[in-house]
Protein backbone atom coordinates (compact mmCIF):
# COMPACT_ATOMS: atom_id res chain seq x y z
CA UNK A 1 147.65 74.21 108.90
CA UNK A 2 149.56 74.26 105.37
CA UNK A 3 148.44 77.52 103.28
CA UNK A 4 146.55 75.12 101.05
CA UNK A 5 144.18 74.20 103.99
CA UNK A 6 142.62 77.94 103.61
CA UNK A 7 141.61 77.35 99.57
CA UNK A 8 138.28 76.59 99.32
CA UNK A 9 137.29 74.87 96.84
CA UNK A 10 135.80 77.30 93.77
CA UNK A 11 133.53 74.24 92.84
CA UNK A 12 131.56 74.55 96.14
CA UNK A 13 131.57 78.24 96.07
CA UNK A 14 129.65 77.92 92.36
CA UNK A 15 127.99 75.00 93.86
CA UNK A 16 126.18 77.78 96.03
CA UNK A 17 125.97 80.17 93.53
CA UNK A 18 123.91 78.02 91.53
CA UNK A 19 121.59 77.24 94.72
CA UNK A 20 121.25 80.54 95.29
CA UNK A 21 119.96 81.47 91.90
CA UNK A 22 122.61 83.71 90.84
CA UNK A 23 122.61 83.71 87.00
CA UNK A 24 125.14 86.82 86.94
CA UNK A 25 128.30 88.50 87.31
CA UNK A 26 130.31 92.16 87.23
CA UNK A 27 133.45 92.54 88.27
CA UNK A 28 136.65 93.90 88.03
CA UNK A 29 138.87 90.58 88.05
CA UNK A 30 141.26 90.01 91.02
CA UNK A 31 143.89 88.10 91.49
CA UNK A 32 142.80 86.36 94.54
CA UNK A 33 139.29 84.71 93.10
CA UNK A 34 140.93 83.78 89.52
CA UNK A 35 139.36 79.96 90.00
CA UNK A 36 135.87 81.15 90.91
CA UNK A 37 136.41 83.43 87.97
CA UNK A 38 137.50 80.91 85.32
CA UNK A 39 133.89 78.58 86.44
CA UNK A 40 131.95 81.40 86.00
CA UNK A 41 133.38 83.03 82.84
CA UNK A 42 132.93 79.21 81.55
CA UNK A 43 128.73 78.77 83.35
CA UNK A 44 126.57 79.19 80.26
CA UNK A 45 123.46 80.10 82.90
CA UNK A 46 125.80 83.16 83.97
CA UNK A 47 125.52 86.45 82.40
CA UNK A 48 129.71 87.50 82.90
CA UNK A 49 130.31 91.22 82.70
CA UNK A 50 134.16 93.09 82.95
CA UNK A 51 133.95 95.90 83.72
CA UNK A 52 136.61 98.94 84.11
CA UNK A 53 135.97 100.11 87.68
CA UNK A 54 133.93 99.07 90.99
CA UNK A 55 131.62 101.43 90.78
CA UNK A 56 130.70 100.33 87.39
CA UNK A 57 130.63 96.85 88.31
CA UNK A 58 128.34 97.57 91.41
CA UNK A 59 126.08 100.22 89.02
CA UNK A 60 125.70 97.12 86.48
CA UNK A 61 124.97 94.88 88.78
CA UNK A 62 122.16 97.03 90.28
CA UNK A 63 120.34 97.66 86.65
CA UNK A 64 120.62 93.68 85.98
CA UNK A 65 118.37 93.12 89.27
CA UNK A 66 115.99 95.43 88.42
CA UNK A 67 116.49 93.59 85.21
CA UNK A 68 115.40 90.16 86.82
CA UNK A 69 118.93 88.90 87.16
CA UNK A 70 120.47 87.53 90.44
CA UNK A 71 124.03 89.13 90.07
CA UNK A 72 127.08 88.93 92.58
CA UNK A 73 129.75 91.51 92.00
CA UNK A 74 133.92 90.27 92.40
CA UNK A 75 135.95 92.80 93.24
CA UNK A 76 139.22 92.65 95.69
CA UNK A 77 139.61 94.51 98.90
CA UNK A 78 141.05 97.85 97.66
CA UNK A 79 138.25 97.80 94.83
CA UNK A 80 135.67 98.02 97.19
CA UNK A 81 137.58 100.88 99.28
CA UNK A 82 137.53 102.57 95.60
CA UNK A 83 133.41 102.26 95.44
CA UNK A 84 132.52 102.69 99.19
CA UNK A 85 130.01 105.61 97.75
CA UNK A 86 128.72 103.53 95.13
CA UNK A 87 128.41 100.94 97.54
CA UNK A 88 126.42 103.18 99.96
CA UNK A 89 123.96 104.20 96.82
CA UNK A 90 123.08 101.17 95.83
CA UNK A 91 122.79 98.73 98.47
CA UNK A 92 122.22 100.88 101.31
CA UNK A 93 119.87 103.99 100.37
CA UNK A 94 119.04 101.82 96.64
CA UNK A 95 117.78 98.95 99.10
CA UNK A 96 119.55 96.43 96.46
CA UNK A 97 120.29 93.27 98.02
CA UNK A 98 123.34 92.63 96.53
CA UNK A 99 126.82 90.62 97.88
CA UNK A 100 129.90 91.72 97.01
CA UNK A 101 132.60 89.11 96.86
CA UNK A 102 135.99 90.62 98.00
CA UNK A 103 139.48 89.07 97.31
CA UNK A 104 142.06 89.90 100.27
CA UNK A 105 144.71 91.10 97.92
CA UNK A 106 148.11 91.86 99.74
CA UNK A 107 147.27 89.45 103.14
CA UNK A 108 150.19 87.72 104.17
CA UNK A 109 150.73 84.04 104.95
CA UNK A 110 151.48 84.31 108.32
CA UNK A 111 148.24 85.95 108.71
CA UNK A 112 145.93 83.22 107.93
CA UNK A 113 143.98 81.70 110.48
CA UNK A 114 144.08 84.95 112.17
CA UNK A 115 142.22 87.57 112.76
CA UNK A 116 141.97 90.25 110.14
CA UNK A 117 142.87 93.12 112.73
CA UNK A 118 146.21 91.79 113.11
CA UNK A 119 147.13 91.73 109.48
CA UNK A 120 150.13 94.49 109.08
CA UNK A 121 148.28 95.52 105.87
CA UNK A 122 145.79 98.21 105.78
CA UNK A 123 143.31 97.12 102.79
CA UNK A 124 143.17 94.13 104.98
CA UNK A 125 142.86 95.03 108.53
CA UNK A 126 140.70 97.66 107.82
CA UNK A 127 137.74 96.23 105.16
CA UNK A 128 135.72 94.68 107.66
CA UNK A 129 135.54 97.90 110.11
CA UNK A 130 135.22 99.81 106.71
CA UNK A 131 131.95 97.33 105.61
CA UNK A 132 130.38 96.81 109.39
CA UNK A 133 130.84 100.57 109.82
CA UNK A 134 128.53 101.04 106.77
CA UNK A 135 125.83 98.98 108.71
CA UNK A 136 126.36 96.34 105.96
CA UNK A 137 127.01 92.43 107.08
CA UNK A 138 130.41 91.22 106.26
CA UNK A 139 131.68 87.47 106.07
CA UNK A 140 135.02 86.16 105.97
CA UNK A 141 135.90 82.69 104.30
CA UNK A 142 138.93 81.52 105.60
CA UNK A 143 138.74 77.22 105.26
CA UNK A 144 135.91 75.17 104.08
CA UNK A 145 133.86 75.17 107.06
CA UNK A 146 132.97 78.86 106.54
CA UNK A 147 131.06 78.09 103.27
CA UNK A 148 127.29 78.30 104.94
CA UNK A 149 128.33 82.15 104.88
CA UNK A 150 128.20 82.54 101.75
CA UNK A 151 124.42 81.17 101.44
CA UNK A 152 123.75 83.17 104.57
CA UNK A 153 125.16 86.43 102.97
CA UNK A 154 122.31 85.76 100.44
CA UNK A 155 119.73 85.51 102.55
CA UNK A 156 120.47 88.10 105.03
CA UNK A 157 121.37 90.64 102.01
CA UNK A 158 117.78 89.61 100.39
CA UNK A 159 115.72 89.59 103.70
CA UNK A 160 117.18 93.08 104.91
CA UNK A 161 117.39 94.67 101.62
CA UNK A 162 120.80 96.00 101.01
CA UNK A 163 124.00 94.87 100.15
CA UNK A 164 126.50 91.77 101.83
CA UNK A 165 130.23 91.16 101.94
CA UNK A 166 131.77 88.08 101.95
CA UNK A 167 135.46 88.12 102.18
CA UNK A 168 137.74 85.61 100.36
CA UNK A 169 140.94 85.19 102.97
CA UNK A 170 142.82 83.28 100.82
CA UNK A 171 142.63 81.80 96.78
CA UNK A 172 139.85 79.65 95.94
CA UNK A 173 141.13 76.59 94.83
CA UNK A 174 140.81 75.08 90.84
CA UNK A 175 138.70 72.11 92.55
């Protein structure tokens, strides 16, 4: 598979967004989800909030559910290693179902279509024992055919209470 086989498109991800409800964002922009970023910066039904840390980012996103809003929270891999207590706080012992999308900064080409584990890279071999060792549920998006996570992450993070993780293995694409 060519390296552009693993973009998804950012148009479908927003595409589920929107069918999920979610009418806002925190985040500390990342590199790796800068097309996802640009639609939903540009969405006027999407409250979009910068913010200077992850633990800010999750602590925003927290008061705009209790708020009423439906907010996901963009951060890359080694953000959420910065805000694994915050993380804990609020969507484990806060019981706010919120998903965290994570950018895979630093994974090398010749690791896609692997497995994680076998990336040479700590921040990304070790965020999904990190996440699943929290108890939390973590999916990884690594071609097209892994977009019903994303809606899944939703539902699972709303039925159970507590936070998600899904995992962007490569760039979304502008499409």
């Amino acid at each position: 598979m060519a390296n552009s086989d693993y973009a998804v498109p950012a148009s479908r991800v927003h595409d589920i967004l929107r069918d999920k409800g979610v009418n806002a964002v925190t985040t500390v922009p990342d590199f790796i989800q800068f097309a996802l970023h640009d639609r939903l910066r540009a969405d006027p039904d999407v409250t979009y909030v910068e913010c200077a840390a992850e633990n800010q980012a999750l602590t925003t996103a927290m008061g705009m559910y209790i708020g009423g809003l439906e907010p996901i929270i963009m951060v890359q891999n080694q953000g959420l290693f910065n805000c694994i207590n915050t993380l804990r706080s609020v969507g484990i012992d806060g019981q706010t179902p919120l998903v965290v999308f994570a950018g895979a900064f630093g994974r090398e080409f010749s690791n896609l279509g692997k497995p994680l584990a076998e990336s040479r890279r700590v921040m990304v071999n070790r965020t999904q024992p990190v996440v699943e060792g929290l108890g939390l549920p973590f999916y990884h998006i690594e071609t097209q055919d892994d977009l019903p996570k994303i809606a899944t992450a939703f539902d699972r993070a709303r039925a159970d209470k507590r936070a998600a993780v899904v995992h962007f293995g490569y760039y979304p694409a502008w499409t």
